[in-house]
Protein backbone atom coordinates (compact mmCIF):
# COMPACT_ATOMS: atom_id res chain seq x y z
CA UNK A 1 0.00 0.00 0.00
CA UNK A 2 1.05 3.09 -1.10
CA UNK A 3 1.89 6.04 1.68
CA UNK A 4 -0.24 8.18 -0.26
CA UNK A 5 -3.24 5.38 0.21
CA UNK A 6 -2.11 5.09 3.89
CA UNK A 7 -2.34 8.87 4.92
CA UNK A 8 -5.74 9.29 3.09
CA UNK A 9 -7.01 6.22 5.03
CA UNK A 10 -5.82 7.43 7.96
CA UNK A 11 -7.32 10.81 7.90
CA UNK A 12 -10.75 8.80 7.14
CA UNK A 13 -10.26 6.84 10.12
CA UNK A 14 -9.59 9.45 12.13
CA UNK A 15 -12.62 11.76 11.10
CA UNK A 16 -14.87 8.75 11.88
CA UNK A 17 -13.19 8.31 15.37
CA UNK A 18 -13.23 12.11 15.99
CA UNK A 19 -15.96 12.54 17.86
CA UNK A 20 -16.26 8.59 19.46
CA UNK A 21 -15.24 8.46 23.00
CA UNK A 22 -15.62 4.38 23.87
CA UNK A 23 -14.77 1.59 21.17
CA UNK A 24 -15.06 -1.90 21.45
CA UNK A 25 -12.14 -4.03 19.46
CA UNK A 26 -12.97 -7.59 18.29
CA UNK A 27 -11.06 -10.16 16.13
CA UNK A 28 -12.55 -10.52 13.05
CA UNK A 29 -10.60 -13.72 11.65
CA UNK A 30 -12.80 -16.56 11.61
CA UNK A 31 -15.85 -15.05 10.81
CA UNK A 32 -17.41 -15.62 7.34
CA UNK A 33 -19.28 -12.94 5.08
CA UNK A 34 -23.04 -14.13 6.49
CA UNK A 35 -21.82 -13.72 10.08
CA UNK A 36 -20.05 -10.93 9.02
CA UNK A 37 -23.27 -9.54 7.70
CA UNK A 38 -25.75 -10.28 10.41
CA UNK A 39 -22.93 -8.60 12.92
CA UNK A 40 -22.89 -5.40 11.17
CA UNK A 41 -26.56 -5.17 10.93
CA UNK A 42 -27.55 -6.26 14.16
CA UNK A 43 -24.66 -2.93 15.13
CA UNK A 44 -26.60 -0.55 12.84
CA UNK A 45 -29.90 -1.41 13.98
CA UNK A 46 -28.27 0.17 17.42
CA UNK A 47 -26.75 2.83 15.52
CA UNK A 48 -23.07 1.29 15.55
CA UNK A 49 -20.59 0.16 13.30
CA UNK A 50 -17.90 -1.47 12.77
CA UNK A 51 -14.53 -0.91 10.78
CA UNK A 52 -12.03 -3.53 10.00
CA UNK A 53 -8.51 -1.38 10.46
CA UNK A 54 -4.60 -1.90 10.02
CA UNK A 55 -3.80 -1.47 13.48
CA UNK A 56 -0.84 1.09 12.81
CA UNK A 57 -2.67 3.65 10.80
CA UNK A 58 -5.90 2.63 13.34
CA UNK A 59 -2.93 3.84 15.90
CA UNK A 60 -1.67 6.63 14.17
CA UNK A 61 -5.59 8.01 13.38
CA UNK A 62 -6.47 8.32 17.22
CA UNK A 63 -3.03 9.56 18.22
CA UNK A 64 -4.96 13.03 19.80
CA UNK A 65 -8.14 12.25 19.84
CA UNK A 66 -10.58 10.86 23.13
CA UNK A 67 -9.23 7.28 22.02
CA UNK A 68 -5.56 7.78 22.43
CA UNK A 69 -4.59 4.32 24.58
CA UNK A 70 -7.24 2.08 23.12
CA UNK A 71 -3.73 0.43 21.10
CA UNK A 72 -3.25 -1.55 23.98
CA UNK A 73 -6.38 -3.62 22.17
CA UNK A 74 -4.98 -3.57 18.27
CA UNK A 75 -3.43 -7.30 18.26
CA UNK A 76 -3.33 -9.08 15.03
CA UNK A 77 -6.34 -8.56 12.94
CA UNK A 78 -8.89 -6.28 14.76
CA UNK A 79 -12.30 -4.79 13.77
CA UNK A 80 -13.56 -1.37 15.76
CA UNK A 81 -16.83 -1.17 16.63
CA UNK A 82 -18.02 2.28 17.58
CA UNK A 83 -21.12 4.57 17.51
CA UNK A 84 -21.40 8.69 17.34
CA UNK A 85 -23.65 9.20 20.15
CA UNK A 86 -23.51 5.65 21.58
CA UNK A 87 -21.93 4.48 24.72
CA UNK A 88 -19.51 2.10 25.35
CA UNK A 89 -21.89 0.16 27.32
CA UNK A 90 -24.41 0.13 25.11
CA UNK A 91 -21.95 -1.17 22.71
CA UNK A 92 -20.08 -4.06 25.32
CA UNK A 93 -24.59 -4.89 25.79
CA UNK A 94 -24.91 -5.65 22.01
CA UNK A 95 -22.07 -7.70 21.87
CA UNK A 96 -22.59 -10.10 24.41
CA UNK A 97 -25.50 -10.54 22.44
CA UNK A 98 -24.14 -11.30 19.50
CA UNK A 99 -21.37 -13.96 21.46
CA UNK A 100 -24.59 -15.53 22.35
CA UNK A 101 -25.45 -16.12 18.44
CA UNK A 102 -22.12 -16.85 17.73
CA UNK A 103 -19.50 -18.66 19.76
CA UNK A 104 -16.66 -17.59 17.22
CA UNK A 105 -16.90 -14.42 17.81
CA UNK A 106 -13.64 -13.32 19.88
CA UNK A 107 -13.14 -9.66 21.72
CA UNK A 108 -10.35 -7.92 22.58
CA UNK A 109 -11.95 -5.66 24.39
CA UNK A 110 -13.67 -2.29 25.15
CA UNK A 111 -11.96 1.24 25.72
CA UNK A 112 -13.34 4.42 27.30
CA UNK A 113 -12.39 7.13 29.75
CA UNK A 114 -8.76 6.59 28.56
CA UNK A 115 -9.42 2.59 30.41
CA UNK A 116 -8.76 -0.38 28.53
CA UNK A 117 -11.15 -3.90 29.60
CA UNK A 118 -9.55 -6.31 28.31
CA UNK A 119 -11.28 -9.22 26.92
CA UNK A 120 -14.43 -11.64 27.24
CA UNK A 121 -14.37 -10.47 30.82
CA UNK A 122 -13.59 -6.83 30.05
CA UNK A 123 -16.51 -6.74 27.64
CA UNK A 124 -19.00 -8.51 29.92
CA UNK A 125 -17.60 -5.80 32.89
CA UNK A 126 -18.80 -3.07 31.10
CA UNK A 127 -21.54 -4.54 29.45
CA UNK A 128 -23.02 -4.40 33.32
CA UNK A 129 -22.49 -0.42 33.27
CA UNK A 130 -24.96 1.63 33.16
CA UNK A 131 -25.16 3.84 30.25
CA UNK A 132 -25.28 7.64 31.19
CA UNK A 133 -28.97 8.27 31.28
CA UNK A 134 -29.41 5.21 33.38
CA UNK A 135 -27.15 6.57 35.71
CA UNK A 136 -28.68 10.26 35.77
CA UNK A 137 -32.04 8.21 36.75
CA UNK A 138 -30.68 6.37 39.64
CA UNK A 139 -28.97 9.45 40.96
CA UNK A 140 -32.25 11.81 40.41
CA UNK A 141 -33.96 8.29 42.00
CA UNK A 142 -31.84 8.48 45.19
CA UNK A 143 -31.92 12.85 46.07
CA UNK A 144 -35.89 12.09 45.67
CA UNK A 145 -36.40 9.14 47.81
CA UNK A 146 -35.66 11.27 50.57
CA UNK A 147 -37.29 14.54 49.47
CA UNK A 148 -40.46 11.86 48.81
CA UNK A 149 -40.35 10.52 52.54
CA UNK A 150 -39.76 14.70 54.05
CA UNK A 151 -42.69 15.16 51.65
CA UNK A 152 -44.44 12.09 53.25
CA UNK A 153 -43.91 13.31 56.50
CA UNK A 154 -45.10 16.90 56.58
CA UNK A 155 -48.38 15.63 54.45
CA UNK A 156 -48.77 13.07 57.88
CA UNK A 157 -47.93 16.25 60.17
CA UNK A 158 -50.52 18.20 58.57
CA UNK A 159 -52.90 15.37 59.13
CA UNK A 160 -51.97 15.44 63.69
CA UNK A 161 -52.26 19.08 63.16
CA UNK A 162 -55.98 18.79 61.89
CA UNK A 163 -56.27 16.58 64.44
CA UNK A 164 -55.09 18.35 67.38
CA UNK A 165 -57.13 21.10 65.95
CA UNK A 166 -60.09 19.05 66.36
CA UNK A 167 -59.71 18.22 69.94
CA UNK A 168 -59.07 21.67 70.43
CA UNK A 169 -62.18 22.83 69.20
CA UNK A 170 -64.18 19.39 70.90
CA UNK A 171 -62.70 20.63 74.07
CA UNK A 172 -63.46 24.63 73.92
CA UNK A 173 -67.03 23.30 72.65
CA UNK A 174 -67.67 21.35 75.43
């Protein structure tokens, strides 16, 4: 491959990984066109996809973007898989999935936050993160369980003070 070639793929690859801050890296080898297929649209149906790359312009493409560190995955032959406004566990989620469908199917692992998980293990790991408006819910879930009881509690205080008030007035009555 010419250099020329190599610089212009490069610069592809790294306008496509510009704005992507998790990947998840996967071996590719192995896999035949069909499964190949059904990967890729099972990805897009979640608004991912996935990019077979030579791991040294892959490298060279991510050098100072959000990505820089996710080499320590690029081993031999190695597909990215990556989404523009996806989440890297949204994208570890789908592909436990898809090792469900297809026991061939070997990862690397999953980068974000400038953290490598490495692996089968790695993958599953982050596959049990919650994505960020999951976590936004459980924090707004645990300031208003409080806020819910206070809330609770005054509506209960106003119901003694209505009673007090009655015995008040069953006692200045008579």
């Amino acid at each position: 491959m010419s250099k020329r070639i190599k610089n212009l793929i490069e610069k592809e690859l790294g306008s496509k990984f510009k704005n992507i801050e998790g990947v998840a890296v996967l071996n590719p080898v192995g896999l035949d066109g069909n499964k190949t297929n059904k990967i890729r649209r099972k990805l897009n149906e979640n608004g991912m996809k996935m990019t077979v790359v030579r791991n040294s312009l892959a490298r060279r493409a991510t050098g100072d973007s959000k990505l820089k560190g996710f080499e320590k995955l690029l081993n031999g032959a190695s597909a990215v898989v990556y989404g523009e406004k996806v989440e890297a566990s949204a994208i570890a989620r789908v592909l436990v999935d898809l090792k469900k469908e297809n026991d061939k199917l070997e990862f690397r692992g999953v980068f974000f936050d400038g953290e490598a998980f490495e692996g089968d293990k790695g993958v599953k790991l982050v596959s049990s993160f919650p994505t960020r408006t999951e976590a936004i819910g459980q924090v707004i879930g645990a300031l208003l369980g409080p806020i819910s009881q206070i809330a609770g509690g005054l509506n209960q205080g106003g119901m003694v003070a209505g009673l007090v008030q009655a015995i008040e007035e069953k006692g200045a009555n008579g």
